[in-house]
Protein backbone atom coordinates (compact mmCIF):
# COMPACT_ATOMS: atom_id res chain seq x y z
CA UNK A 1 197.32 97.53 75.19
CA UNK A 2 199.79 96.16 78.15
CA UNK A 3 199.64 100.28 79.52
CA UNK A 4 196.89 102.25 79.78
CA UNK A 5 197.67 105.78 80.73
CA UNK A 6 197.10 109.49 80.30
CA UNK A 7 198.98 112.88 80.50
CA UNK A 8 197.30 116.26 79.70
CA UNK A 9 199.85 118.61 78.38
CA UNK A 10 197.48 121.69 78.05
CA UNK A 11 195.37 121.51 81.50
CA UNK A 12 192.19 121.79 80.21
CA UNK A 13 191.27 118.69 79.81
CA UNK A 14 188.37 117.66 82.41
CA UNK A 15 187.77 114.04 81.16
CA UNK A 16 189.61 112.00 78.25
CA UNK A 17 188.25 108.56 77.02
CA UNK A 18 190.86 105.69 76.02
CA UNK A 19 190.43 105.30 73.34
CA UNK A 20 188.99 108.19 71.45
CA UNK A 21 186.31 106.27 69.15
CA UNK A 22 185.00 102.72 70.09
CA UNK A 23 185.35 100.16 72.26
CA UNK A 24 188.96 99.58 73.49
CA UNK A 25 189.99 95.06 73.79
CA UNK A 26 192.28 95.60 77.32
CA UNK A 27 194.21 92.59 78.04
CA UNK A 28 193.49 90.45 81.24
CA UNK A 29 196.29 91.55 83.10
CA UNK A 30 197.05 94.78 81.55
CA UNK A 31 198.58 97.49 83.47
CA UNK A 32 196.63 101.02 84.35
CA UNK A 33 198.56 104.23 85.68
CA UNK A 34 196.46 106.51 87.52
CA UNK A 35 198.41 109.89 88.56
CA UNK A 36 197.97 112.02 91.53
CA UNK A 37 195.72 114.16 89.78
CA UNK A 38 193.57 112.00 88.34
CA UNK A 39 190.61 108.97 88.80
CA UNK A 40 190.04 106.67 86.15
CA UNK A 41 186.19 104.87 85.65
CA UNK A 42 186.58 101.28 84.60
CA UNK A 43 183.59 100.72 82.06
CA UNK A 44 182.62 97.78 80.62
CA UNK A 45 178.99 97.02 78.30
CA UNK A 46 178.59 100.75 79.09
CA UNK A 47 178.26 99.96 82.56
CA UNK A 48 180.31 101.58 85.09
CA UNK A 49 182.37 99.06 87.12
CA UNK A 50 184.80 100.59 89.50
CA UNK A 51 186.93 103.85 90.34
CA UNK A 52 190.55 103.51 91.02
CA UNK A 53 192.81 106.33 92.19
CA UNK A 54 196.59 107.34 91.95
CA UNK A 55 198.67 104.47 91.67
CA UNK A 56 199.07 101.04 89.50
CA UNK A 57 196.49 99.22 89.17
CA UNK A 58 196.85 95.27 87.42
CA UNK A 59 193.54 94.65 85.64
CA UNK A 60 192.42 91.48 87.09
CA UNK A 61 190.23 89.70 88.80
CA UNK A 62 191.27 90.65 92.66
CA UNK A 63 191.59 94.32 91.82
CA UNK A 64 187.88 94.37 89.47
CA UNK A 65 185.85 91.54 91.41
CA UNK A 66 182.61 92.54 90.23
CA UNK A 67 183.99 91.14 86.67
CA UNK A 68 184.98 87.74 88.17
CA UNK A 69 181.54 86.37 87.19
CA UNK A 70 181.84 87.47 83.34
CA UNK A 71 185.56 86.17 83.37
CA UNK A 72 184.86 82.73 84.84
CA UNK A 73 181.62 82.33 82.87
CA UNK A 74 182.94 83.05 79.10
CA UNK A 75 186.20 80.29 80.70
CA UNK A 76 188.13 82.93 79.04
CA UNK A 77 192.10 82.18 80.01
CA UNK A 78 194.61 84.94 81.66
CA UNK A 79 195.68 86.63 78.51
CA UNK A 80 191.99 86.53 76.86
CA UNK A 81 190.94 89.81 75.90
CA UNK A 82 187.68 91.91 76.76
CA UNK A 83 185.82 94.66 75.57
CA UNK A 84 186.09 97.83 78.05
CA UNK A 85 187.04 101.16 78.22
CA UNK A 86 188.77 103.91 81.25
CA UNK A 87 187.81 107.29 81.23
CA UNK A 88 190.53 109.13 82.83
CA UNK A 89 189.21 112.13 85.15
CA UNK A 90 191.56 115.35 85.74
CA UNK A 91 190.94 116.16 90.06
CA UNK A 92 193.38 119.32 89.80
CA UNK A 93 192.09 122.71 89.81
CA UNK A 94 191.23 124.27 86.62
CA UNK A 95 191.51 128.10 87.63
CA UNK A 96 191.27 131.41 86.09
CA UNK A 97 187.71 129.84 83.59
CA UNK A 98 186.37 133.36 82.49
CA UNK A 99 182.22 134.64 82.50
CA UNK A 100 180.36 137.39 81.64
CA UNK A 101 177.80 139.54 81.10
CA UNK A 102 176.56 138.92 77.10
CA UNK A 103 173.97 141.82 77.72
CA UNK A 104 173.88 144.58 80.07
CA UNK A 105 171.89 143.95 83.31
CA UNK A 106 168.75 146.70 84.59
CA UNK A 107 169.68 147.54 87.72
CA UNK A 108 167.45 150.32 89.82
CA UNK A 109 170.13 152.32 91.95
CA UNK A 110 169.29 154.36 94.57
CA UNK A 111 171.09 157.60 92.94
CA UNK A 112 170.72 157.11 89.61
CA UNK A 113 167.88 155.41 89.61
CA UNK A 114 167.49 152.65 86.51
CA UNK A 115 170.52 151.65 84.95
CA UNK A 116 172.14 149.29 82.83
CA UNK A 117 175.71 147.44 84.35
CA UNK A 118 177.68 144.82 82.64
CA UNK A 119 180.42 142.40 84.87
CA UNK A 120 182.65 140.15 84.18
CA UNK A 121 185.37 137.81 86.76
CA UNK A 122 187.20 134.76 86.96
CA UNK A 123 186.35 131.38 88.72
CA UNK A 124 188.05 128.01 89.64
CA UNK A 125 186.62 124.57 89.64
CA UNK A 126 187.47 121.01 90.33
CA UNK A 127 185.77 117.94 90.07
CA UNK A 128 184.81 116.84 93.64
CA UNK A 129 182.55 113.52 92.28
CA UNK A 130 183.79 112.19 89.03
CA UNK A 131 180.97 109.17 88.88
CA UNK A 132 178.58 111.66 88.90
CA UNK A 133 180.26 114.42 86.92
CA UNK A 134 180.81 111.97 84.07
CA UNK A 135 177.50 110.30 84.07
CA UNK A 136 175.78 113.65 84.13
CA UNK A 137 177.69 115.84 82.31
CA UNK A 138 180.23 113.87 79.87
CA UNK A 139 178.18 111.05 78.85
CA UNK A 140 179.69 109.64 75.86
CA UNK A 141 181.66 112.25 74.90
CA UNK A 142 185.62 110.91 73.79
CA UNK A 143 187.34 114.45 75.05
CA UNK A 144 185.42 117.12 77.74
CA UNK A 145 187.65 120.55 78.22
CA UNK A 146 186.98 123.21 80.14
CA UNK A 147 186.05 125.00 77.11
CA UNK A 148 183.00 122.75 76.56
CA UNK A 149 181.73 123.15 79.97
CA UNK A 150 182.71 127.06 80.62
CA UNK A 151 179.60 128.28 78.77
CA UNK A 152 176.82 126.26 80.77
CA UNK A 153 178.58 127.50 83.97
CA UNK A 154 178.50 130.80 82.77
CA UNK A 155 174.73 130.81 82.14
CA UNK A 156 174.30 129.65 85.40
CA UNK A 157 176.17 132.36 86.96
CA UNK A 158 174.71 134.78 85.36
CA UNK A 159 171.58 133.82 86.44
CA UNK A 160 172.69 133.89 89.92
CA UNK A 161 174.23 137.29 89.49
CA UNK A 162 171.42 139.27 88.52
CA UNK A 163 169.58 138.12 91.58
CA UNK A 164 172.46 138.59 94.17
CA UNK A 165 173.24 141.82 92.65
CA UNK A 166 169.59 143.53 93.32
CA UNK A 167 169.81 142.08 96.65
CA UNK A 168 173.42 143.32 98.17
CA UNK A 169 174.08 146.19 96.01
CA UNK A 170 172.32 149.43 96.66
CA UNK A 171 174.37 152.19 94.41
CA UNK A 172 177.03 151.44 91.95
CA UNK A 173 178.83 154.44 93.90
CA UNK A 174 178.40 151.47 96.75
CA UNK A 175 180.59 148.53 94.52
CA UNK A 176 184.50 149.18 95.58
CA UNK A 177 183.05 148.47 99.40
CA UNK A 178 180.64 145.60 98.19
CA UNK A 179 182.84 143.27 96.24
CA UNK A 180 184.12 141.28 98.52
CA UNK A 181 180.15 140.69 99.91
CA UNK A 182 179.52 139.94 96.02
CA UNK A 183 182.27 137.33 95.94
CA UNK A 184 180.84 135.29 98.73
CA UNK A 185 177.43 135.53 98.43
CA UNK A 186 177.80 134.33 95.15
CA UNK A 187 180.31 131.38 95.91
CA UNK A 188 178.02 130.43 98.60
CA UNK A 189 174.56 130.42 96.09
CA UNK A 190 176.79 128.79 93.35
CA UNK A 191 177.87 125.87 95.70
CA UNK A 192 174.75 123.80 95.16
CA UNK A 193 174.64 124.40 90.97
CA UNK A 194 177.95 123.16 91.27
CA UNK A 195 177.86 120.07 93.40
CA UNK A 196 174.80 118.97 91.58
CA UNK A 197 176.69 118.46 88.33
CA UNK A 198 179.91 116.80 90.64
CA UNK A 199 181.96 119.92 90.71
CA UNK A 200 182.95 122.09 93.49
CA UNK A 201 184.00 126.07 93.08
CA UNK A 202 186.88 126.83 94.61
CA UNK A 203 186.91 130.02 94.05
CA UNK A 204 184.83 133.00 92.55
CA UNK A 205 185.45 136.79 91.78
CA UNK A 206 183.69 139.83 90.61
CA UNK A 207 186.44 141.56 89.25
CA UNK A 208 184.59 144.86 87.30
CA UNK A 209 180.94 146.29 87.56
CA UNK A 210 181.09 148.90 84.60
CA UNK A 211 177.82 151.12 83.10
CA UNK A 212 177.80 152.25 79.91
CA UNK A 213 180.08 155.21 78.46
CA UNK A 214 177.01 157.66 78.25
CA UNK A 215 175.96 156.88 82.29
CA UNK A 216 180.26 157.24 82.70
CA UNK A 217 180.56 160.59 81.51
CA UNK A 218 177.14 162.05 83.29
CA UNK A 219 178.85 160.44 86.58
CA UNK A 220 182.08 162.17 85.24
CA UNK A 221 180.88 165.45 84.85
CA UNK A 222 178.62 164.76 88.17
CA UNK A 223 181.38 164.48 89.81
CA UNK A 224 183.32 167.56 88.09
CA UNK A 225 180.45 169.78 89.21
CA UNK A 226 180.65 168.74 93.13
CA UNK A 227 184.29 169.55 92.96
CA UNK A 228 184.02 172.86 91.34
CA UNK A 229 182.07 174.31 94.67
CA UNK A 230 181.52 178.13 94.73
CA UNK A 231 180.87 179.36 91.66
CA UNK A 232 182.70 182.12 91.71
CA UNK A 233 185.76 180.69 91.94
CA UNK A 234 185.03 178.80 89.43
CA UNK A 235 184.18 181.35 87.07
CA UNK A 236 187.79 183.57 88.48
CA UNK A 237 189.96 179.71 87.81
CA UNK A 238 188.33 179.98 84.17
CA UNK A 239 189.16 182.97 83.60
CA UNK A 240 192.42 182.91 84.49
CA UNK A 241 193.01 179.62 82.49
CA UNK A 242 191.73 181.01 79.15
CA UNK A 243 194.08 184.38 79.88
CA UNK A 244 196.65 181.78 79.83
CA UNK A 245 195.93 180.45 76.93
CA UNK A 246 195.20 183.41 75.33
CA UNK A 247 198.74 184.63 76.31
CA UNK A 248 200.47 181.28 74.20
CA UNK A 249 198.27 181.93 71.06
CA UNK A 250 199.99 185.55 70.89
CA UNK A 251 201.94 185.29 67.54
CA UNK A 252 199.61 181.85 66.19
CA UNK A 253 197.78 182.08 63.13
CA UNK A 254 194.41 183.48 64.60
CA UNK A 255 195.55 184.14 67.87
CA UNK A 256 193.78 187.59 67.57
CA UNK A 257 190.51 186.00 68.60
CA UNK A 258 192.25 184.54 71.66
CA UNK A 259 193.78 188.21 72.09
CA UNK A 260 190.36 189.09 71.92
CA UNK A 261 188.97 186.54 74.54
CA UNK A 262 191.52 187.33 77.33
CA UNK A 263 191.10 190.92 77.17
CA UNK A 264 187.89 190.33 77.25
CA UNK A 265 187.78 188.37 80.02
CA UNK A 266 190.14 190.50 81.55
CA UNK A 267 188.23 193.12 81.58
CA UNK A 268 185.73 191.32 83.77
CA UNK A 269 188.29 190.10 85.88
CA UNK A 270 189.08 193.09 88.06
CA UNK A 271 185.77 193.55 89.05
CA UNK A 272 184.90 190.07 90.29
CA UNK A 273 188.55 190.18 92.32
CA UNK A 274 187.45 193.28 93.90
CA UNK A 275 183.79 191.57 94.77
CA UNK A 276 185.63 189.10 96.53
CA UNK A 277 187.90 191.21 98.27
CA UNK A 278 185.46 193.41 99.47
CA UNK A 279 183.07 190.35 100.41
CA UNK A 280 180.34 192.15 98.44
CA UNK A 281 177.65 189.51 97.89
CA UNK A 282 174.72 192.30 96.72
CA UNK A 283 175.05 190.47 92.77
CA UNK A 284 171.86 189.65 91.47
CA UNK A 285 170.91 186.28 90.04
CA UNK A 286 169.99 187.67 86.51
CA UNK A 287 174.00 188.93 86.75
CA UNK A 288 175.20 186.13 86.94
CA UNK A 289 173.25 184.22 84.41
CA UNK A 290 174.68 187.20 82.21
CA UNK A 291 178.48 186.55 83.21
CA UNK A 292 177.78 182.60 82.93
CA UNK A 293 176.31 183.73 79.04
CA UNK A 294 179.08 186.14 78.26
CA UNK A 295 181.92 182.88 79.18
CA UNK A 296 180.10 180.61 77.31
CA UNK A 297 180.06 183.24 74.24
CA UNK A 298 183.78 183.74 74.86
CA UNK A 299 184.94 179.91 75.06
CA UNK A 300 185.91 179.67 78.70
CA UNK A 301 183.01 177.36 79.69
CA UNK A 302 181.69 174.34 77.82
CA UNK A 303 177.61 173.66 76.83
CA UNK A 304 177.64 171.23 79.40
CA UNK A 305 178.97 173.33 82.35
CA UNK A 306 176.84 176.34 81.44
CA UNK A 307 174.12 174.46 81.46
CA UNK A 308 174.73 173.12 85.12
CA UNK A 309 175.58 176.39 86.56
CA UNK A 310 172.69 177.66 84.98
CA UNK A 311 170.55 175.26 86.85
CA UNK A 312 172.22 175.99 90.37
CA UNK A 313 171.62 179.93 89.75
CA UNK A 314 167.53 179.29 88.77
CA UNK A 315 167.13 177.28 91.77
CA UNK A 316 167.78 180.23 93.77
CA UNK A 317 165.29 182.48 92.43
């Protein structure tokens, strides 16, 4: 082979032996292109000899003088071949690599006290060391992509994450005001794992802390309640929105029990206006607990929000 050379079309490609299976008979003399973006190992007897960088390198004895030995001892002559091999090494920046949370993490907030939160984000490596990265990592594999070494980096985040997220994050009401902490306290605890295998991360994001769809829609309805406020004019906005419906069923195919409804609510209506207007505040618990069960009976309040007003009434007996 007179020119050895390689060019990654997809941009995954980490490392990429020439050749592909055995041991590859380079001329003395033979030409090797080494681009911007990448290092190439000179191996030869499995031994690595030298590390060139961007430009052309002629494979002889000036530019590889710890073969000059081997060359002069064998007497071989200029065009004599020998058995070697290059690894080529990508240096660019292979962004956007993807990890996640496989299973849900326990987490103990300080509201909701224990529960479970999944994450996922992006990172961006390069390789900052390719001796070491390909001793350590590649061995003597032909073709190393991102996709072979995206799952061991995941694991280690991971790892990292459930310990840096106990430590910085106190509520998961607390993480749109925490994630740029996140981000760099885990690039800085990642920095190590990552130089250790040759690589440095360039970059690393937390870019969704989610809790399951059961914890979701307590927080949602949580959060419903706090808005609501007094309950009295909650109850009056209820009322008025089932009168509205009630009033668009007229003419439906069973709108009679709708009928039904809003006059019925209707009928209570007037006399909770008045209270207001009158700033009469004699109503007794029990009451209201009897107004709460005569909605719920009528449609205009859900299980769910029954059940919470219900709680806020008993609390004041």
């Amino acid at each position: 082979m007179e020119v050895i050379e390689f060019l990654d079309d997809s941009g995954k490609i980490l490392v990429k032996r020439m050749p592909d299976n055995g041991q590859l008979e380079i001329k003395w003399g033979s030409q090797l292109t080494v681009r911007e973006s990448q290092e190439a190992i000179f191996f030869r007897d499995g031994k690595a000899l030298d590390v060139f960088g961007p430009g052309r390198h002629i494979l002889e004895t000036q530019n590889i003088p710890v073969i000059s030995k081997w060359v002069t001892k064998f007497g071989y002559g200029p065009n004599s071949p020998f058995r070697a091999e290059v690894l080529f090494v990508g240096k660019q920046l292979f962004p956007n690599l993807k990890w996640g949370t496989k299973e849900s993490i326990l987490f103990r907030d300080t509201e909701l006290q224990m529960v479970r939160l999944r994450a996922y984000g992006s990172f961006s490596i390069q390789i900052n060391d390719a001796m070491l990265f390909v001793n350590k990592v590649v061995g003597t594999m032909g073709l190393y992509s991102t996709i072979a070494i995206e799952d061991y980096l995941r694991g280690v985040i991971i790892s990292k994450f459930n310990v840096v997220l106990g430590r910085v994050l106190k509520s998961i009401f607390d993480i749109p005001i925490t994630l740029d902490q996140l981000n760099l306290v885990m690039r800085t605890e990642l920095s190590a794992d990552f130089e250790g295998l040759g690589l440095s991360l360039h970059d690393f994001y937390v870019q969704s802390v989610t809790v399951p769809d059961e914890v979701q829609k307590m927080i949602d309805t949580r959060t419903g309640m706090n808005a609501v406020g007094n309950l009295d004019q909650y109850m009056k906005l209820k009322i008025a929105d089932s009168l509205g419906d009630a009033a668009k069923n007229q003419g439906e195919v069973g709108s009679a029990m709708g009928l039904g409804a809003g006059m019925g609510m209707g009928m209570m209506l007037p006399n909770m206006i008045q209270q207001s207007v009158n700033g009469q505040s004699s109503e007794s618990v029990t009451d209201k607990l009897k107004q709460l069960k005569e909605l719920l009976d009528l449609g205009a309040l859900t299980q769910v929000e029954f059940d919470e007003k219900k709680k806020e009434l008993l609390k004041q007996l």
